[in-house]
C-alpha atoms as a PDB file:
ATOM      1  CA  UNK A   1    -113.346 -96.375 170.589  1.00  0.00           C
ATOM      2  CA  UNK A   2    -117.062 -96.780 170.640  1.00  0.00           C
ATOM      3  CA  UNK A   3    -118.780 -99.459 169.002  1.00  0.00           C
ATOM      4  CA  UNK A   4    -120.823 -99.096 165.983  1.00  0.00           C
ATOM      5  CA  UNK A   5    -123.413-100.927 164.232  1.00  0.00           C
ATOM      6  CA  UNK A   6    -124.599-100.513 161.343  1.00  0.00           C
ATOM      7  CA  UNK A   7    -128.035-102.236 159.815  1.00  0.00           C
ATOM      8  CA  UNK A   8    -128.825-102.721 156.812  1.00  0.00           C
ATOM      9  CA  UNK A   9    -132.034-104.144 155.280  1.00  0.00           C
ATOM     10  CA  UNK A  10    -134.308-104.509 152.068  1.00  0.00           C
ATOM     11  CA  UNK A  11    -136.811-101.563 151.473  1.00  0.00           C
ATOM     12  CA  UNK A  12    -139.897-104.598 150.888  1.00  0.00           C
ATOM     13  CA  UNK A  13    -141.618-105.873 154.288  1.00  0.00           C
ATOM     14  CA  UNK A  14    -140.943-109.440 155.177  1.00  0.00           C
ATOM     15  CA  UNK A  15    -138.733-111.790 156.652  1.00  0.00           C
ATOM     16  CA  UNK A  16    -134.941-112.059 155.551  1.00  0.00           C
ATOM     17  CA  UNK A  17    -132.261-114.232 156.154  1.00  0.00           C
ATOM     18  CA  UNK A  18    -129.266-112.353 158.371  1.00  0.00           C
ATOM     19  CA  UNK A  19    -125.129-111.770 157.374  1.00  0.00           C
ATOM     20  CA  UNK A  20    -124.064-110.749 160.726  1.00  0.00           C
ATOM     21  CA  UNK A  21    -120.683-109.013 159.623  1.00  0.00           C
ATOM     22  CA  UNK A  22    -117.502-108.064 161.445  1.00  0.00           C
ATOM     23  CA  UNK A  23    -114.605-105.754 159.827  1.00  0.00           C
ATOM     24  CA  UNK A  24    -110.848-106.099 159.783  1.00  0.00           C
ATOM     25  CA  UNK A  25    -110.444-105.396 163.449  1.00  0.00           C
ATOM     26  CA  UNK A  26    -113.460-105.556 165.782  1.00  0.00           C
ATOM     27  CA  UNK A  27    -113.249-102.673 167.841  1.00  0.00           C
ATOM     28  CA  UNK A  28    -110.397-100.972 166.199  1.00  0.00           C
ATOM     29  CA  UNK A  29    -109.656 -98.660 163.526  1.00  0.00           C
ATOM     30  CA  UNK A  30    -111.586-100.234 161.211  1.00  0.00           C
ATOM     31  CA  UNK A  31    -115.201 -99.002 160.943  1.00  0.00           C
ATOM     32  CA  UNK A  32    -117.718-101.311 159.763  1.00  0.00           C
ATOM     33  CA  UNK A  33    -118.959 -98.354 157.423  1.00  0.00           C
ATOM     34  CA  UNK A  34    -115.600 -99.091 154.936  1.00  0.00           C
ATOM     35  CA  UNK A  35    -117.486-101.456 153.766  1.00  0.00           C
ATOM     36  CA  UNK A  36    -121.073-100.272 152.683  1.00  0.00           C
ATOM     37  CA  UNK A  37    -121.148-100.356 149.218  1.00  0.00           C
ATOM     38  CA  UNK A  38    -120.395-103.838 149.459  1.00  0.00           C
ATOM     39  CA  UNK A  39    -123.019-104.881 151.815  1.00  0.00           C
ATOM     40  CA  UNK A  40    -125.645-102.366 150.472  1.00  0.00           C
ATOM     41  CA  UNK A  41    -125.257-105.045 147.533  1.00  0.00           C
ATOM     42  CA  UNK A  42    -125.532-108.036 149.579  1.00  0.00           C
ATOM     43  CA  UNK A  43    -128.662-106.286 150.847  1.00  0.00           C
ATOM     44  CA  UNK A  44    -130.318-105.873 147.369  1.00  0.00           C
ATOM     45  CA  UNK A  45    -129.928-109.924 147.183  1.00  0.00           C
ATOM     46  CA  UNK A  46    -132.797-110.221 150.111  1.00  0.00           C
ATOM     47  CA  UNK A  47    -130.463-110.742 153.258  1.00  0.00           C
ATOM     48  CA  UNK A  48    -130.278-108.600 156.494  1.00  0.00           C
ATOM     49  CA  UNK A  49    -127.085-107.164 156.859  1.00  0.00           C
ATOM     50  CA  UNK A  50    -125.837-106.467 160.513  1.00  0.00           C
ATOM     51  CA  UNK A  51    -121.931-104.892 160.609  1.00  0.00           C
ATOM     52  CA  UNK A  52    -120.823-104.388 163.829  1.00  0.00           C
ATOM     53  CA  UNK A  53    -117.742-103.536 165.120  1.00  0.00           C
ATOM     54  CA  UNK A  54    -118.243-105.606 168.594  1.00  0.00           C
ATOM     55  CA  UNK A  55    -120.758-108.552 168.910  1.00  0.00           C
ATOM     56  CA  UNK A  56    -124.654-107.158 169.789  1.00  0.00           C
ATOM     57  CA  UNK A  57    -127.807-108.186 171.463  1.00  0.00           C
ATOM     58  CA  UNK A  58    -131.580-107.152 170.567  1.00  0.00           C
ATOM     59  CA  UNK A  59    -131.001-105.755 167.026  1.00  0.00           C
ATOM     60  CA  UNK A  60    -134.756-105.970 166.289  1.00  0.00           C
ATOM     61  CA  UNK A  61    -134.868-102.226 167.285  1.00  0.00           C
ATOM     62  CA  UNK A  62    -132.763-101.423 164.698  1.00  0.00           C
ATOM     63  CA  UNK A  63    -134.922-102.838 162.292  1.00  0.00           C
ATOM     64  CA  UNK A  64    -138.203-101.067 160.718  1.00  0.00           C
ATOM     65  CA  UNK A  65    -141.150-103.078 162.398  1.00  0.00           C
ATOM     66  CA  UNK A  66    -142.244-104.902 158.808  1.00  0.00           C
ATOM     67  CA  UNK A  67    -138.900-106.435 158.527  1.00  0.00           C
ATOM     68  CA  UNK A  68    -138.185-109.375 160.743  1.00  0.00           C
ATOM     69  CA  UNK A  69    -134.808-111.336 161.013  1.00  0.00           C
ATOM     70  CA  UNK A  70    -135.405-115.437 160.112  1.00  0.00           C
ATOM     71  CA  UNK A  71    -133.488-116.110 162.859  1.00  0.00           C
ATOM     72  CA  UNK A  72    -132.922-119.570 161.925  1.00  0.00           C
ATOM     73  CA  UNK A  73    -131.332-118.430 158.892  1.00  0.00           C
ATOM     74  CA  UNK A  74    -128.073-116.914 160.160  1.00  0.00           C
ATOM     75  CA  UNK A  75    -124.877-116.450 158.526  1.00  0.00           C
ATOM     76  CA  UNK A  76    -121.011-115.372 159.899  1.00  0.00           C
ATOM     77  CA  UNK A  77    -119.818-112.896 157.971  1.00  0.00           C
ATOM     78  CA  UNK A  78    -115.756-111.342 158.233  1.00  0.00           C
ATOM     79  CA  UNK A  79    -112.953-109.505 156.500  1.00  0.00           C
ATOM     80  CA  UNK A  80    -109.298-110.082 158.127  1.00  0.00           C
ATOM     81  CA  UNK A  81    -108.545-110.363 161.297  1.00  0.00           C
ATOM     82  CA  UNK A  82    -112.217-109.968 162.132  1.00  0.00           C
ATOM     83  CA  UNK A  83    -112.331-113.738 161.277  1.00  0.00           C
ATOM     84  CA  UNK A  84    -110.217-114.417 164.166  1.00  0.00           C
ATOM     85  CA  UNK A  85    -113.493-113.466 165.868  1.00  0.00           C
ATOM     86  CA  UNK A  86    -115.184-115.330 164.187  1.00  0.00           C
ATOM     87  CA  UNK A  87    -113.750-118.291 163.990  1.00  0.00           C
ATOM     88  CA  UNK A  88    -113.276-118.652 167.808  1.00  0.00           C
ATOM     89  CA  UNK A  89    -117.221-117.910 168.057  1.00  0.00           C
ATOM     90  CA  UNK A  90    -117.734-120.772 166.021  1.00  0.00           C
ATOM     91  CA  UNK A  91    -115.046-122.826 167.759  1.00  0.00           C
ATOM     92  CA  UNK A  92    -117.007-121.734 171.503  1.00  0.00           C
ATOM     93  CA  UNK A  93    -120.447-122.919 169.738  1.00  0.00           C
ATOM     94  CA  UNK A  94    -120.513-124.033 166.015  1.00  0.00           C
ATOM     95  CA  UNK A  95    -124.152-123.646 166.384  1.00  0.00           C
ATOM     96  CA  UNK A  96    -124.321-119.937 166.248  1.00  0.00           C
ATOM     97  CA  UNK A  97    -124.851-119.745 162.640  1.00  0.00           C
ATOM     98  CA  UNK A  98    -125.800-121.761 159.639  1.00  0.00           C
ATOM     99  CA  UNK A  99    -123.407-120.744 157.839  1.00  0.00           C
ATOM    100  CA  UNK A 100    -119.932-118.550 157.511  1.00  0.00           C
ATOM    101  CA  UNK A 101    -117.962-116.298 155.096  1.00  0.00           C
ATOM    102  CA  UNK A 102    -114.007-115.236 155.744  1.00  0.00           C
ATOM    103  CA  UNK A 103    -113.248-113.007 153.431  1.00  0.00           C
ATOM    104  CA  UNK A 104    -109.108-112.695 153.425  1.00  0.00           C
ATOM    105  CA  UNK A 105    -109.054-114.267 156.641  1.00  0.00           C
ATOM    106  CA  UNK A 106    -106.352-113.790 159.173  1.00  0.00           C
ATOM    107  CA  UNK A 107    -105.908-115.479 162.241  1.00  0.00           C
ATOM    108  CA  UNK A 108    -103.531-116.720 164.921  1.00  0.00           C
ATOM    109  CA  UNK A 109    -107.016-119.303 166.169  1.00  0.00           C
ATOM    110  CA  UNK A 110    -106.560-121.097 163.279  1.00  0.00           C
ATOM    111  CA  UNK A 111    -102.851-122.873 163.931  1.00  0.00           C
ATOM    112  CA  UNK A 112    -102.775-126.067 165.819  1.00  0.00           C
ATOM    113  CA  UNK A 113    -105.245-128.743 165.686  1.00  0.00           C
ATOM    114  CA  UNK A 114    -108.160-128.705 163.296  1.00  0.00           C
ATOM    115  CA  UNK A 115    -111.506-126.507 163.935  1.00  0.00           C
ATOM    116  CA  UNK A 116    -113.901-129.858 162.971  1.00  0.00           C
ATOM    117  CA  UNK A 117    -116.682-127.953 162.577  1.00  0.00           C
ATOM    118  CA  UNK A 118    -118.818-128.783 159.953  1.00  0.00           C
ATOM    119  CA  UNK A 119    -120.560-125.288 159.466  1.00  0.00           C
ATOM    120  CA  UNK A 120    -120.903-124.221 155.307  1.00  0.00           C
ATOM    121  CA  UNK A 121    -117.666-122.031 155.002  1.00  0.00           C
ATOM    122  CA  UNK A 122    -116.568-119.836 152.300  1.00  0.00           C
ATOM    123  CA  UNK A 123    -113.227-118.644 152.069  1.00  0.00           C
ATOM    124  CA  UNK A 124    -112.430-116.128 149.460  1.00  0.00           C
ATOM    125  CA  UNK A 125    -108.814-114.968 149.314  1.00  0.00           C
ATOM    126  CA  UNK A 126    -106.969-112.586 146.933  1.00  0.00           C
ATOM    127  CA  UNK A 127    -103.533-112.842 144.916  1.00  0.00           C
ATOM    128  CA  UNK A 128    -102.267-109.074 146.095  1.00  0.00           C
ATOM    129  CA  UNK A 129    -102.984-109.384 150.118  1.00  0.00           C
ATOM    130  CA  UNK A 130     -99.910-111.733 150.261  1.00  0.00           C
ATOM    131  CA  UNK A 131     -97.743-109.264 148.358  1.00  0.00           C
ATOM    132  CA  UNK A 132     -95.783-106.391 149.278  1.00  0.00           C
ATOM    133  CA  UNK A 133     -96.926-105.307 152.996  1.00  0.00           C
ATOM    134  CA  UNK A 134     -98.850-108.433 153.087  1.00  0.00           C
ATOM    135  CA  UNK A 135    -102.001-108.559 155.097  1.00  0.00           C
ATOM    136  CA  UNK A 136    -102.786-111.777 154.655  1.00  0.00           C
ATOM    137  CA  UNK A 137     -99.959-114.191 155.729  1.00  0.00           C
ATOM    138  CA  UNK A 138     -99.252-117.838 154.784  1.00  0.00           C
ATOM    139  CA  UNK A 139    -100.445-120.493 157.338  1.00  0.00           C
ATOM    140  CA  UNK A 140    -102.808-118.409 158.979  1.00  0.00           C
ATOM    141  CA  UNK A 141    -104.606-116.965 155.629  1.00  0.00           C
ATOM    142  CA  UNK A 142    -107.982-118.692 153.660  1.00  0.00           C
ATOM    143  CA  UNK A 143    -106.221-121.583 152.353  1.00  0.00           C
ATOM    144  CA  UNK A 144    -105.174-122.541 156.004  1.00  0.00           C
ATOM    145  CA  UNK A 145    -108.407-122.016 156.908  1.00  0.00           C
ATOM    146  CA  UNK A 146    -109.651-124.408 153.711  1.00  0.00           C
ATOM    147  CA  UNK A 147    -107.198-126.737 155.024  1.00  0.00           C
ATOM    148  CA  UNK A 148    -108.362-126.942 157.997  1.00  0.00           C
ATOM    149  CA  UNK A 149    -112.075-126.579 158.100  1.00  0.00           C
ATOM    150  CA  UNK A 150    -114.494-130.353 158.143  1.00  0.00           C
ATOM    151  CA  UNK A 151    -117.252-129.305 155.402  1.00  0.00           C
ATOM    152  CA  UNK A 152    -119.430-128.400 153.536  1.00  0.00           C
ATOM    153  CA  UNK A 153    -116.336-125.577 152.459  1.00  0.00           C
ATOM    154  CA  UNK A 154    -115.899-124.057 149.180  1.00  0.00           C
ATOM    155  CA  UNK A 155    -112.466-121.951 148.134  1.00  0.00           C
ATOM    156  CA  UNK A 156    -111.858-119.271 145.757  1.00  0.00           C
ATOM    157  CA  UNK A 157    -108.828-116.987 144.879  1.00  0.00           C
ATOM    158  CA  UNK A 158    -109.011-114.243 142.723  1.00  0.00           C
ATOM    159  CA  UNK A 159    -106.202-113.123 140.735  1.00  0.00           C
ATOM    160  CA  UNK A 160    -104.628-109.159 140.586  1.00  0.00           C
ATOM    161  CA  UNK A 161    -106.591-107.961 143.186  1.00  0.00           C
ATOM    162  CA  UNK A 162    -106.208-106.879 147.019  1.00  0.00           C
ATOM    163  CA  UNK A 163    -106.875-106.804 150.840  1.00  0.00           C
ATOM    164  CA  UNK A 164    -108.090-103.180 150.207  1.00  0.00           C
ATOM    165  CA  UNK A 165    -109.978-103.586 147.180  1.00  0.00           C
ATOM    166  CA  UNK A 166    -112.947-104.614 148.975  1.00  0.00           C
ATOM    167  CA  UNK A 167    -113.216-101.136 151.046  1.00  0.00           C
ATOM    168  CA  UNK A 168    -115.557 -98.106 149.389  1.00  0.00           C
ATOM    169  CA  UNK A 169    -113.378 -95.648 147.995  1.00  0.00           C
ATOM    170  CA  UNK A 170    -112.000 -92.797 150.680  1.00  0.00           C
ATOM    171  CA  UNK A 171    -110.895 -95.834 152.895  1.00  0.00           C
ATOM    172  CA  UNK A 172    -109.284 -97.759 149.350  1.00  0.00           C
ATOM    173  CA  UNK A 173    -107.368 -94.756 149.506  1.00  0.00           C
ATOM    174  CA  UNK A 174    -106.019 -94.137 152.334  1.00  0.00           C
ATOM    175  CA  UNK A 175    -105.149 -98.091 151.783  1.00  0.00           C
ATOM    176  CA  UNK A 176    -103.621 -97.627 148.757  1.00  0.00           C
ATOM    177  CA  UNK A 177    -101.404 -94.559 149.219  1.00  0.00           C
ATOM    178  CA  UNK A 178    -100.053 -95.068 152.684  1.00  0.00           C
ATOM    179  CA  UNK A 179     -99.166 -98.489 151.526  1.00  0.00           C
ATOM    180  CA  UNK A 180    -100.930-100.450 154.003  1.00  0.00           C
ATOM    181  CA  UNK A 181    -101.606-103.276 151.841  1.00  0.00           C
ATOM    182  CA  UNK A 182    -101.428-104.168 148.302  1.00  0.00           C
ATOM    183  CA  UNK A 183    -104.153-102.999 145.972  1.00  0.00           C
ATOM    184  CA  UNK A 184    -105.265-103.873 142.205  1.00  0.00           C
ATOM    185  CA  UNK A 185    -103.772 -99.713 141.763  1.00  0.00           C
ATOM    186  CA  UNK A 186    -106.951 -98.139 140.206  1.00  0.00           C
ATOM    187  CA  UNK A 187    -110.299 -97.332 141.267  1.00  0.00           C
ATOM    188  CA  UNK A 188    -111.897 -97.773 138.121  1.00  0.00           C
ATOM    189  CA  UNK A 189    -111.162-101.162 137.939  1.00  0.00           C
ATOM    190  CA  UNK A 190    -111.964-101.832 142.061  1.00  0.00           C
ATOM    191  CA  UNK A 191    -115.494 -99.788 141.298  1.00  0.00           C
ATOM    192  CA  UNK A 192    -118.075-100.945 140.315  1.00  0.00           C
ATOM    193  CA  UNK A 193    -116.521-104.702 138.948  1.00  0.00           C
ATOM    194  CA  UNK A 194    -114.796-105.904 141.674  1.00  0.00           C
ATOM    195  CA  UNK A 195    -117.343-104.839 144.445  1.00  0.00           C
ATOM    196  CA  UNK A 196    -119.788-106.173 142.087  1.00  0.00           C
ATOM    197  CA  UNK A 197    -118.122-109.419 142.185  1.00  0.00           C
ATOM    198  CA  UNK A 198    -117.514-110.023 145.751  1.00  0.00           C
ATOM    199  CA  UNK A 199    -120.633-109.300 146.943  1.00  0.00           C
ATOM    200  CA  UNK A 200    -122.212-111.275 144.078  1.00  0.00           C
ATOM    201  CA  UNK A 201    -120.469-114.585 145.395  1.00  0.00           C
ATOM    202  CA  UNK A 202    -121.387-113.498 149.176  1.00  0.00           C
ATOM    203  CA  UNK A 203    -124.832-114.170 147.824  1.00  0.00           C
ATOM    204  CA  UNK A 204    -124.546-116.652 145.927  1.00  0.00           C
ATOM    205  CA  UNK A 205    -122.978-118.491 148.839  1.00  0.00           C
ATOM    206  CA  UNK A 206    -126.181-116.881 151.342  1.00  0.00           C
ATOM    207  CA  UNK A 207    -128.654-117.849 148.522  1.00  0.00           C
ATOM    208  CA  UNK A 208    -126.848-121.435 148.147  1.00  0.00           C
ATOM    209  CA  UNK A 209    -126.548-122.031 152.253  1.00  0.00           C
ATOM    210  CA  UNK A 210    -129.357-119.911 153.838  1.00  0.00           C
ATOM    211  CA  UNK A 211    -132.055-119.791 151.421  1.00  0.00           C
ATOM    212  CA  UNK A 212    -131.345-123.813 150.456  1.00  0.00           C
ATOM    213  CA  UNK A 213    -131.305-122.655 146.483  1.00  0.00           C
ATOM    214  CA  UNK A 214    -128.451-124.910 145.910  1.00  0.00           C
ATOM    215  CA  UNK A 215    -128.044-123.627 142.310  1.00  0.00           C
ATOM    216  CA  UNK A 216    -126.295-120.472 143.203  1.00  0.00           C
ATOM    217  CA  UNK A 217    -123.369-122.121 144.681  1.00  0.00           C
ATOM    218  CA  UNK A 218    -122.361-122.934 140.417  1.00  0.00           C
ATOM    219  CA  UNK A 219    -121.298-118.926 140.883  1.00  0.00           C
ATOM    220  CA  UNK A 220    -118.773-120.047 143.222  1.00  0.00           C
ATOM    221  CA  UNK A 221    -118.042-123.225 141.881  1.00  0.00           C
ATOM    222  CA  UNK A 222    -117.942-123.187 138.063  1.00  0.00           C
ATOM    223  CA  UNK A 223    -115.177-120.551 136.803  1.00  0.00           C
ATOM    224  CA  UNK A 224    -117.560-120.194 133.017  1.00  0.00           C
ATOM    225  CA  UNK A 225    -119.701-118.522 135.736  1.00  0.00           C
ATOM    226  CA  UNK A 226    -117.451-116.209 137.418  1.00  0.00           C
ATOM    227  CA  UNK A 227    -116.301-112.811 135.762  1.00  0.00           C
ATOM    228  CA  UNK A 228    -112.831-112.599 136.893  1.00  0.00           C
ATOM    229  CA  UNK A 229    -109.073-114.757 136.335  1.00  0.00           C
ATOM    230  CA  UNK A 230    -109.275-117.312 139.473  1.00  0.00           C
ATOM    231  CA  UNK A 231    -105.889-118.514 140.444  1.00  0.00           C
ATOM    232  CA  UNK A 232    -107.715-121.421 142.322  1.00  0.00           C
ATOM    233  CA  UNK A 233    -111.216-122.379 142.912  1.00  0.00           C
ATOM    234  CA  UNK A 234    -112.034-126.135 145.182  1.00  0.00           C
ATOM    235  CA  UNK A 235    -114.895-127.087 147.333  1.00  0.00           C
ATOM    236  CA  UNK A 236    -115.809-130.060 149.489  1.00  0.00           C
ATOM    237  CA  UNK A 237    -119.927-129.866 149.969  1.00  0.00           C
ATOM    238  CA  UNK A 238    -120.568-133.012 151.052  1.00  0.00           C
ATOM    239  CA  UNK A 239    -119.618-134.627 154.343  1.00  0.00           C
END
């Protein structure tokens, strides 16, 4: 299958912090365009948003010439097994970003001895990806990686919703009727909340990590703040 990449940036000239994003499987059958309504959303926060479905080089030409990547300003971005990917990135050189988001991780990189790396981490798990056809799987899921990771990390798990939920809607379902994994069962509720939700605390996280406004980690921190039932919520930010 051919890679694909998919940019997405603010409409105002300037400079922007980066989410360099990688779907469920790198490479495989799941395209980094499932997920554009979510990332169109990160976008509108001020943040370049590269998806890719394999790892890139020069992506200034994908950019219009007025907007420029702060490319000390560089976040990890993943859904599923793409943080396997991830993870061992950071693992090869924890200096390749300032910061990182798994999103439902899963991972086989993440048994054994601990990561140590002391990158800003986010991991944001859901009740439903355990359940049924599970795509998320105890041990190697966000809480291992929690676990696991040094700090600055921060944890959230949302209740009654899925591994799919995340998706825009012709890939939520295919998802949801062929079973794949578990899903909260109805669109409405999935669009626009829920999407509205996760990418608002992928940039409050950004906001909180790239752009140094520590205040907007409180919508990841303080559950007053956040608009859904949160089964757990922890963080660690200091060292």
């Amino acid at each position: 299958m051919a890679a694909m990449i998919s940019v997405i940036y603010p409409d105002t000239a300037g400079q922007y912090p980066m989410l360099y994003f990688l779907p469920s499987t790198p490479g495989g059958p799941v395209s980094v365009e499932w997920y554009s309504d979510t990332l169109q959303r990160v976008v509108s926060h001020g943040f370049i948003v590269v998806a890719v479905d394999q790892i890139k080089q020069n992506l200034q030409k994908y950019l219009d010439g007025a907007i420029k990547v702060l490319l000390d300003r560089v976040a990890l971005g993943c859904h599923s097994a793409g943080c396997d990917t991830t993870l061992q990135m950071l693992q090869d050189n924890s200096s390749t970003a300032n910061s990182t988001i798994f999103l439902e991780p899963f991972s086989m990189s993440i048994l054994g001895k601990n990561p140590g790396i002391k990158v800003p981490a986010y991991m944001y798990g859901t009740q439903l990806s355990e359940e049924l056809s599970p795509c998320s799987l105890p041990g190697l899921d966000y809480r291992a990686f929690y676990e696991k990771w040094a700090c600055p990390k921060w944890i959230t798990e949302v209740a009654s919703f899925g591994h799919c939920d995340i998706l825009d809607h012709l890939w939520w379902e295919t998802c949801h009727y062929g079973h794949f994994c578990k899903t909260v069962g109805n669109w409405s509720l999935v669009y626009p909340k829920y999407h509205e939700y996760v990418s608002g605390a992928i940039s409050s996280f950004l906001i909180g990590t790239l752009q140094e406004y520590k205040p907007a980690l409180h919508y990841i921190e303080n559950t007053t703040l956040i608009p859904l039932q949160m089964l757990s919520l922890d963080s660690k930010a200091s060292c």
